[in-house]
C-alpha atoms as a PDB file:
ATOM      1  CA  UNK A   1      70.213  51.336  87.252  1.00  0.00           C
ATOM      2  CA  UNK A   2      72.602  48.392  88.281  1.00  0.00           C
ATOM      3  CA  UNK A   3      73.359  46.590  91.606  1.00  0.00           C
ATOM      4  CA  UNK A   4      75.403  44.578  93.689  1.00  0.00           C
ATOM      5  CA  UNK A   5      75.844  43.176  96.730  1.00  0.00           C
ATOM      6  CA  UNK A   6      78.516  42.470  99.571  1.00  0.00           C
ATOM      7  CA  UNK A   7      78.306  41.604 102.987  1.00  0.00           C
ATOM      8  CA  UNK A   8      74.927  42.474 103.821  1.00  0.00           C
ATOM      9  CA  UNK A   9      74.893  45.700 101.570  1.00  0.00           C
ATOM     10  CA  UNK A  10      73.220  45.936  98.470  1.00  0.00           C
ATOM     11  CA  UNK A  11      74.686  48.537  96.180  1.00  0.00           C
ATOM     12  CA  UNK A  12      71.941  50.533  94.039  1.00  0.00           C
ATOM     13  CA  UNK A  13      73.736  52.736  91.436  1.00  0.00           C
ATOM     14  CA  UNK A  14      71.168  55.163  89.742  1.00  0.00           C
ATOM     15  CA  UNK A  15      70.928  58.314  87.489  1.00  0.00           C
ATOM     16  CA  UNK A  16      70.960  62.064  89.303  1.00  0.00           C
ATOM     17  CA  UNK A  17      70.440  64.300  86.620  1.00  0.00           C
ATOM     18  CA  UNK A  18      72.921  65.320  83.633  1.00  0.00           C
ATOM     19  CA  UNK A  19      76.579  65.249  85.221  1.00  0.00           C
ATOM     20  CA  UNK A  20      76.166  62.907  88.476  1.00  0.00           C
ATOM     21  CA  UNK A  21      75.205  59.347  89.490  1.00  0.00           C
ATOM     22  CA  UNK A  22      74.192  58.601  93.115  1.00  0.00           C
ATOM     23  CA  UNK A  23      74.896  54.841  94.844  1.00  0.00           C
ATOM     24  CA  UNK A  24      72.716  54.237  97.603  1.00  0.00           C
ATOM     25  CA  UNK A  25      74.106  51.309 100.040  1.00  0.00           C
ATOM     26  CA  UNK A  26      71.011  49.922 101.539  1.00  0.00           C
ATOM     27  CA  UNK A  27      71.468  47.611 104.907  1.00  0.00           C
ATOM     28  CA  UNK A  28      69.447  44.189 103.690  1.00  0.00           C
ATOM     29  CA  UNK A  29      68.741  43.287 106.943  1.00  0.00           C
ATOM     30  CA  UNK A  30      66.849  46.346 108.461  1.00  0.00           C
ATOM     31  CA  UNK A  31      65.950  47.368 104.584  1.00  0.00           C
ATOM     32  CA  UNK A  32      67.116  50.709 105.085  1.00  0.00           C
ATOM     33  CA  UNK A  33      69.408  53.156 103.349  1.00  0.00           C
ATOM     34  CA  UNK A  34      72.750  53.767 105.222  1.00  0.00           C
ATOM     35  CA  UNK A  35      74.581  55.902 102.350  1.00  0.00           C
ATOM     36  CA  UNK A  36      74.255  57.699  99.670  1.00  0.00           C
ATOM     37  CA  UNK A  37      77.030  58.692  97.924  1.00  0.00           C
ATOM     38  CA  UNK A  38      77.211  60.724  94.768  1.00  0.00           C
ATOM     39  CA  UNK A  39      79.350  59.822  91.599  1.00  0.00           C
ATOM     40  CA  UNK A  40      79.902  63.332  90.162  1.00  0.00           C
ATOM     41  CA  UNK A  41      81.533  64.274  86.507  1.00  0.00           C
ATOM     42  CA  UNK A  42      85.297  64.901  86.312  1.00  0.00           C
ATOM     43  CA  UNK A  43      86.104  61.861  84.496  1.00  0.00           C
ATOM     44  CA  UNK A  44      88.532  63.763  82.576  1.00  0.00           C
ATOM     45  CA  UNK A  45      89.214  64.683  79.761  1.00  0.00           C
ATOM     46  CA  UNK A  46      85.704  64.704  79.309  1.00  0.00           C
ATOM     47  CA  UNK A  47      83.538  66.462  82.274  1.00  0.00           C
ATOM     48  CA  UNK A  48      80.253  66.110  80.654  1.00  0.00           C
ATOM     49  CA  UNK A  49      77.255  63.434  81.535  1.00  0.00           C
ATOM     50  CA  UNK A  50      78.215  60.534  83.657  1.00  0.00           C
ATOM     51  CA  UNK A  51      76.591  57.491  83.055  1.00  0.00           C
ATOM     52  CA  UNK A  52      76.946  54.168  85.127  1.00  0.00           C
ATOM     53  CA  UNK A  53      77.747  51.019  83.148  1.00  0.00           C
ATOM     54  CA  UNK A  54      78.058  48.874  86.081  1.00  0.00           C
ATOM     55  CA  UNK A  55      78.753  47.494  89.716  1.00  0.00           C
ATOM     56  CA  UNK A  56      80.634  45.464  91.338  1.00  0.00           C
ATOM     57  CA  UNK A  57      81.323  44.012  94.967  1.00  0.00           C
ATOM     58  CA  UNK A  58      83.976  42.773  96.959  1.00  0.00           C
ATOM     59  CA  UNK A  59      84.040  41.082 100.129  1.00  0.00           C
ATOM     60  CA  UNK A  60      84.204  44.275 102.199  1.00  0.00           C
ATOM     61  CA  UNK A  61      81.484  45.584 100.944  1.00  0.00           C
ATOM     62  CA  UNK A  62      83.196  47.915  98.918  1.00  0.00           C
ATOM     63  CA  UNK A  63      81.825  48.625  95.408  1.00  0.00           C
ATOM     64  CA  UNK A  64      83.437  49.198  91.927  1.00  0.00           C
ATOM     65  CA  UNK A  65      81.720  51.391  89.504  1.00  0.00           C
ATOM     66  CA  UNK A  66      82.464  51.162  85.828  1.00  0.00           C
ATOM     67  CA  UNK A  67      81.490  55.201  84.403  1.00  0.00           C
ATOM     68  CA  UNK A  68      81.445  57.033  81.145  1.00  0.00           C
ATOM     69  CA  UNK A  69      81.464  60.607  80.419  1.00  0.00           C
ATOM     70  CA  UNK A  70      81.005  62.304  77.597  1.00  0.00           C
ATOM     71  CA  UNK A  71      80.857  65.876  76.060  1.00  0.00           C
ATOM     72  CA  UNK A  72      78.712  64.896  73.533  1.00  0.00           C
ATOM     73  CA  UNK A  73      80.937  63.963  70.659  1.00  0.00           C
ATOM     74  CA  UNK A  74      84.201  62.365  73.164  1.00  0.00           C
ATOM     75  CA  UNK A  75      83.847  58.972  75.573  1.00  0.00           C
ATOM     76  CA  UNK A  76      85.933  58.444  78.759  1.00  0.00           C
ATOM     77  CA  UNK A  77      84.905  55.298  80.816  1.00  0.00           C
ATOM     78  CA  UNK A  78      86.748  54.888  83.980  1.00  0.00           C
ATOM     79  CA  UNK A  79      86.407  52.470  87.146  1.00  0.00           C
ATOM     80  CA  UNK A  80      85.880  54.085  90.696  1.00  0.00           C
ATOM     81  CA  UNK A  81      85.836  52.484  94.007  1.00  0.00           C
ATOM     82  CA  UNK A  82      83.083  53.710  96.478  1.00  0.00           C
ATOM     83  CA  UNK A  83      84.325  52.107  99.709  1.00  0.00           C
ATOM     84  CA  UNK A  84      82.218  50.731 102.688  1.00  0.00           C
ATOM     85  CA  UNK A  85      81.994  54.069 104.380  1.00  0.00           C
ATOM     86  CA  UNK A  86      81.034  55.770 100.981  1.00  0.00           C
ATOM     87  CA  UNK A  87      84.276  57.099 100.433  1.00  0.00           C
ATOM     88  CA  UNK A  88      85.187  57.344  96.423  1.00  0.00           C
ATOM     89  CA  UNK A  89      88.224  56.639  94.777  1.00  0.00           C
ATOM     90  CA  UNK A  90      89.356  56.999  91.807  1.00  0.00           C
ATOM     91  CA  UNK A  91      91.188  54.050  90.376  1.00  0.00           C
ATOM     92  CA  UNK A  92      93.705  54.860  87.648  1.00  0.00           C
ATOM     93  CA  UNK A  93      93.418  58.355  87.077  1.00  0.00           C
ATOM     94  CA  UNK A  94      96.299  60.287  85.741  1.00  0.00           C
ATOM     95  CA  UNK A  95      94.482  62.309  83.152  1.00  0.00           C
ATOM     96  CA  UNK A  96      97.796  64.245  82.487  1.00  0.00           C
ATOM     97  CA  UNK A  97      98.682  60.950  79.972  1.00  0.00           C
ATOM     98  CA  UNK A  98      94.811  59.370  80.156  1.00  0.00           C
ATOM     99  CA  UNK A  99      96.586  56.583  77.543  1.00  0.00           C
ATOM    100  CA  UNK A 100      97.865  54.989  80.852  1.00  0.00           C
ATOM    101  CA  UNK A 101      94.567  54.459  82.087  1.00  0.00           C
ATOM    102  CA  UNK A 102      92.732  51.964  82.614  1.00  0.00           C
ATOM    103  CA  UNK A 103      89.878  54.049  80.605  1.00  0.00           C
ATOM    104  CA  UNK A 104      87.730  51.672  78.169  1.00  0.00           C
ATOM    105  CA  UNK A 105      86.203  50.688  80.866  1.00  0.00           C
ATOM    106  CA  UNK A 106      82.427  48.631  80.415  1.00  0.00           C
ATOM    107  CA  UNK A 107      81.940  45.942  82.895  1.00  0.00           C
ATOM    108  CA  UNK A 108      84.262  44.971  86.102  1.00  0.00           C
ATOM    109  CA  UNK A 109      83.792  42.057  88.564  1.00  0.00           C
ATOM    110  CA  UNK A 110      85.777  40.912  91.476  1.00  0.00           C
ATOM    111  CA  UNK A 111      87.510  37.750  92.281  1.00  0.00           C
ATOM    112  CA  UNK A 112      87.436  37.038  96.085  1.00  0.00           C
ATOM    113  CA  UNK A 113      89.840  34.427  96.243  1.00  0.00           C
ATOM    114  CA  UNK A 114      93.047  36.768  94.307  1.00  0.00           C
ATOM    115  CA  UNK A 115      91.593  39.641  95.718  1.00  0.00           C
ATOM    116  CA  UNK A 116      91.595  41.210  92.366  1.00  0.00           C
ATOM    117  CA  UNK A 117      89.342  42.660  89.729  1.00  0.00           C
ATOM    118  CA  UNK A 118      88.185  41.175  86.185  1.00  0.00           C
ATOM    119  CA  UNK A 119      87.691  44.695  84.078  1.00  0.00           C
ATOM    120  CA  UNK A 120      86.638  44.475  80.169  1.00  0.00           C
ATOM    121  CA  UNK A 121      86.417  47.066  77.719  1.00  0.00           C
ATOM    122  CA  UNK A 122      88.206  48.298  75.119  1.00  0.00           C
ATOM    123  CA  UNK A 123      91.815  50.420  74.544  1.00  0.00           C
ATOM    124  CA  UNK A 124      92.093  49.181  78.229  1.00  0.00           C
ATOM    125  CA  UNK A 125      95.718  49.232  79.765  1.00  0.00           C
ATOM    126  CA  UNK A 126      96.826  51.706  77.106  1.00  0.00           C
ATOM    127  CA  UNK A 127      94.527  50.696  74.336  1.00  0.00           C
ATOM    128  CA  UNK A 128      96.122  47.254  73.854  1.00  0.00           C
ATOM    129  CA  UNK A 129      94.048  44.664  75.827  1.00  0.00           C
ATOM    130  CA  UNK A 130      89.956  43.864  76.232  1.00  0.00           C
ATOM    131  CA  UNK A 131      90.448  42.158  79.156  1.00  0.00           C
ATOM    132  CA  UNK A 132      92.693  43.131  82.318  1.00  0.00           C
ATOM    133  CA  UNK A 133      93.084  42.152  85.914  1.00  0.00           C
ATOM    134  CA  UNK A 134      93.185  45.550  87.830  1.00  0.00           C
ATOM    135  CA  UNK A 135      94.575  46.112  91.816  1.00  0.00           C
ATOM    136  CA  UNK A 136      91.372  46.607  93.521  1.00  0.00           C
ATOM    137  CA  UNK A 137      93.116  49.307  95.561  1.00  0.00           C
ATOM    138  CA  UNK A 138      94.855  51.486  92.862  1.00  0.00           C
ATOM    139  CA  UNK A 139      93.690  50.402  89.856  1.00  0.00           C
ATOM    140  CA  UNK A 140      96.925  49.563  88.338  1.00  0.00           C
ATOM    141  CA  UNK A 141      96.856  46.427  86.283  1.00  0.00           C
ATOM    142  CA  UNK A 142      98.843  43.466  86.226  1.00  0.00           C
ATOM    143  CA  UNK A 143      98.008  41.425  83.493  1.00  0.00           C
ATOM    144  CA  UNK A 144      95.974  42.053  80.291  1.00  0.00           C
ATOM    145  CA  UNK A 145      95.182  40.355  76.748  1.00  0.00           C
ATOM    146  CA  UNK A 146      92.477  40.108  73.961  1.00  0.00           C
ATOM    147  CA  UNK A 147      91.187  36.894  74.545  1.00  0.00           C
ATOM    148  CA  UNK A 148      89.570  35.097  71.182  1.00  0.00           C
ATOM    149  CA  UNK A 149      91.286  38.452  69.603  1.00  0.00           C
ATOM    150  CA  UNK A 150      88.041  40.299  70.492  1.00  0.00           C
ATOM    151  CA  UNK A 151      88.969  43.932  70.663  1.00  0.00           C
ATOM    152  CA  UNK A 152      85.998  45.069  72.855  1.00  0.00           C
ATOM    153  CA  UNK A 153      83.889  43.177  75.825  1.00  0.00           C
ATOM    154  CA  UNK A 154      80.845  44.837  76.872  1.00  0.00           C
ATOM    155  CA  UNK A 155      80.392  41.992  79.864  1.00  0.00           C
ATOM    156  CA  UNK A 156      82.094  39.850  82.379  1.00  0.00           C
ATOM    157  CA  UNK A 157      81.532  37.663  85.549  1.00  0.00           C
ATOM    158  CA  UNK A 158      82.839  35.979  88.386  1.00  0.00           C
END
């Protein structure tokens, strides 16, 4: 399990069996849960177990979830956005060319003051960056490097 928090919502993301994860948004002031929202497979090309790596916040309230599938031999990681109202999106998702993706996907934060996410991985941006900032809307990345020539980051914060 992993969590955030944003505006009075904490963010609980949590196993559901083999192919889903479930985020519960729990209201910290009356200490109950006002969503639950489930993260199901389809994190193509690979629509096997989903797994949660971890979570993110923004301002809003709205959370970012860093995923990976598998099929049992193939990895796809890949960064959704579960909005305020429990709405997910998917950020980055063409899995007609999955090379354009943002899709090594480990660890994602949020900078409030650019309004702009901090994801790390690997093969990120088509496989040539660690490090990238990301839209928090779309997903589509702006910037990206390999910083100390690392090719994979497993963590990052804000």
């Amino acid at each position: 399990m992993t969590l955030a928090i944003s505006s009075g919502v904490l963010a609980i993301v949590g196993k559901t069996g083999t192919y889903a994860c479930l985020i519960q948004q729990i209201d910290v002031a009356t200490r109950t849960i006002t969503r639950e929202t489930s993260i199901t497979q389809g994190y193509g090309p690979f629509n096997g177990s989903l797994v949660a790596l971890n979570v993110c916040a923004d301002a809003g309230a709205n959370f970012y979830v860093a995923c990976i599938s598998s099929d049992g031999t193939n990895y796809q990681s890949r960064l959704r956005k579960i909005k305020w109202d429990g709405t997910v999106v998917w950020l980055n998702t063409d899995t007609a060319s999955p090379t354009t993706n943002i899709q090594g996907v480990y660890d994602c934060t949020f900078d409030s003051e650019g309004n702009r996410l901090g994801v790390v991985g690997t093969a990120i941006a088509a496989g040539s960056t660690s490090f990238c900032v990301a839209n928090p809307d779309t997903g589509a990345y702006s910037s990206g490097s390999q910083p100390y020539t690392r090719t994979a980051w497993h963590r990052i914060a804000s």
